[in-house]
C-alpha atoms as a PDB file:
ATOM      1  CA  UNK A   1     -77.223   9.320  56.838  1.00  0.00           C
ATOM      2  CA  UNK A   2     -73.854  11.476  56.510  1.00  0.00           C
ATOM      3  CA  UNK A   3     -75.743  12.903  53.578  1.00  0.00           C
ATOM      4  CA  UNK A   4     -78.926  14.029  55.736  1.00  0.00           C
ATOM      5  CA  UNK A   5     -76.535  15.094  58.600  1.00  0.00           C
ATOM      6  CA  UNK A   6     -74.483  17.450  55.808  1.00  0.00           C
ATOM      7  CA  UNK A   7     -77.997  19.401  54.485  1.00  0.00           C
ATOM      8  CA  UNK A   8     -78.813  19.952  58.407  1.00  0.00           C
ATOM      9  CA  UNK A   9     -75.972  21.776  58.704  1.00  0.00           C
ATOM     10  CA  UNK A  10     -75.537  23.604  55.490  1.00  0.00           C
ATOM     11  CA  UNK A  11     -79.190  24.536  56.430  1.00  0.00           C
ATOM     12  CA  UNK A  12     -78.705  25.871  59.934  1.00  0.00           C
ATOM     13  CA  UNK A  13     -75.018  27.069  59.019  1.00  0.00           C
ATOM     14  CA  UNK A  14     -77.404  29.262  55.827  1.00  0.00           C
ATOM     15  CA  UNK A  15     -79.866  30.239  59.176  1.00  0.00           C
ATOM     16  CA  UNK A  16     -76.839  31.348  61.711  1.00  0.00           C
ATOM     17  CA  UNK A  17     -75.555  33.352  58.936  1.00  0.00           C
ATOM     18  CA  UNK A  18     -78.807  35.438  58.109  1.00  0.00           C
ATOM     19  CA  UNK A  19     -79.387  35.994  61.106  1.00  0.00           C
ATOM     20  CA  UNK A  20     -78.661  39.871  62.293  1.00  0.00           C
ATOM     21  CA  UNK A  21     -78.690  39.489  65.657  1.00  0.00           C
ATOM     22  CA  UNK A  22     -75.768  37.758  66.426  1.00  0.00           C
ATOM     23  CA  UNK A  23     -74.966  34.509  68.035  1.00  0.00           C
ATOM     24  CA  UNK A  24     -75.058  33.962  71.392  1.00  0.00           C
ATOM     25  CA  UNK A  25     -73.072  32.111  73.740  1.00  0.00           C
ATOM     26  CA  UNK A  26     -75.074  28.755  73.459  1.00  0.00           C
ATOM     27  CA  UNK A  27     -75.414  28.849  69.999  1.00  0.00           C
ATOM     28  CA  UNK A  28     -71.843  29.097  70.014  1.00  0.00           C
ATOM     29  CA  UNK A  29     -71.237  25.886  72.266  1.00  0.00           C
ATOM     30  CA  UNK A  30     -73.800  23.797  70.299  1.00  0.00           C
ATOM     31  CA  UNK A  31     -72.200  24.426  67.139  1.00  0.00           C
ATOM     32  CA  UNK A  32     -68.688  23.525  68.857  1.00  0.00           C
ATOM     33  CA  UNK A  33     -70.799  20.231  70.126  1.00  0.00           C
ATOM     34  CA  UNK A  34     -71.676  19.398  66.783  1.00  0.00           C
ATOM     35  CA  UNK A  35     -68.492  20.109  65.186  1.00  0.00           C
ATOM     36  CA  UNK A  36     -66.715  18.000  67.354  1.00  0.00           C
ATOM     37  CA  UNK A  37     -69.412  14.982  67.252  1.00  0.00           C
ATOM     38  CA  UNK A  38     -68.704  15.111  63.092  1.00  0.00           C
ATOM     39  CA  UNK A  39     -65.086  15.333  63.893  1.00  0.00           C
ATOM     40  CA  UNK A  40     -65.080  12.613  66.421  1.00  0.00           C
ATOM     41  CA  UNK A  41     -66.844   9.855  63.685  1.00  0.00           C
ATOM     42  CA  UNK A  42     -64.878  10.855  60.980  1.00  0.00           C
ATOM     43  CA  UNK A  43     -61.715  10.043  62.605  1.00  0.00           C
ATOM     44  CA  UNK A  44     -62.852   6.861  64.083  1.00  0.00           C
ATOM     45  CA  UNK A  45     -63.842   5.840  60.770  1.00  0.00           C
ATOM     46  CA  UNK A  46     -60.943   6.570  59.108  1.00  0.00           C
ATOM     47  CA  UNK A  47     -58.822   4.645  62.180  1.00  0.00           C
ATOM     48  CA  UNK A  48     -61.481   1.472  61.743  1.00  0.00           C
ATOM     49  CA  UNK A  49     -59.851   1.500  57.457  1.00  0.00           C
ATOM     50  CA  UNK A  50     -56.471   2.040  58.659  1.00  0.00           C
ATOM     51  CA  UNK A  51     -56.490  -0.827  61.593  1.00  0.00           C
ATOM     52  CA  UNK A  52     -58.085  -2.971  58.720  1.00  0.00           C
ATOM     53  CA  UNK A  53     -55.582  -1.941  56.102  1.00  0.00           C
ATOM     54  CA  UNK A  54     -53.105  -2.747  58.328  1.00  0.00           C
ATOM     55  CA  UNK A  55     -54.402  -6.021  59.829  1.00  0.00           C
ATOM     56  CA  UNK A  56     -54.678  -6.777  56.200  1.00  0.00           C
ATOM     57  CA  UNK A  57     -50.702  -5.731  55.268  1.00  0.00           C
ATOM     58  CA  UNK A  58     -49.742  -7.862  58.408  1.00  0.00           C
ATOM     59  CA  UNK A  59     -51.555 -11.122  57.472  1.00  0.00           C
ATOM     60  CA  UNK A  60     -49.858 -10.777  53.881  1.00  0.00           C
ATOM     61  CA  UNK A  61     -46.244 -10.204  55.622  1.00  0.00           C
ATOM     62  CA  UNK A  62     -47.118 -13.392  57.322  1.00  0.00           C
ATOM     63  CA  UNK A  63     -48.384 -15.289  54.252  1.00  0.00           C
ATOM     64  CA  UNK A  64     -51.944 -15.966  55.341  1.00  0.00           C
END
């Protein structure tokens, strides 16, 4: 899936910059959209490991 979602955006990132006309204001806030939806999963992702990494560093403390 992250995969698929990282060739759609190389691909319209390749599209946005070949185009000569310019980008427009809404093209501008949909790419922001995106870039903070990516942003958003990848650091809930990474705080899902770390609460399990640490869950897991806690029950060893406490010998379980």
């Amino acid at each position: 899936m992250l995969a698929t979602l990282a060739t759609y955006l190389r691909r319209a990132w390749r599209v946005i910059r070949s185009d000569e006309r310019g980008l427009t204001t809404l093209e501008y806030v949909i790419a922001a959209g995106i870039i903070l939806v990516v942003l958003a999963a990848a650091i809930l992702a990474w705080n899902n490991g770390l609460a399990q990494r640490i869950g897991e560093l806690v029950g060893q403390l406490l010998g379980q």
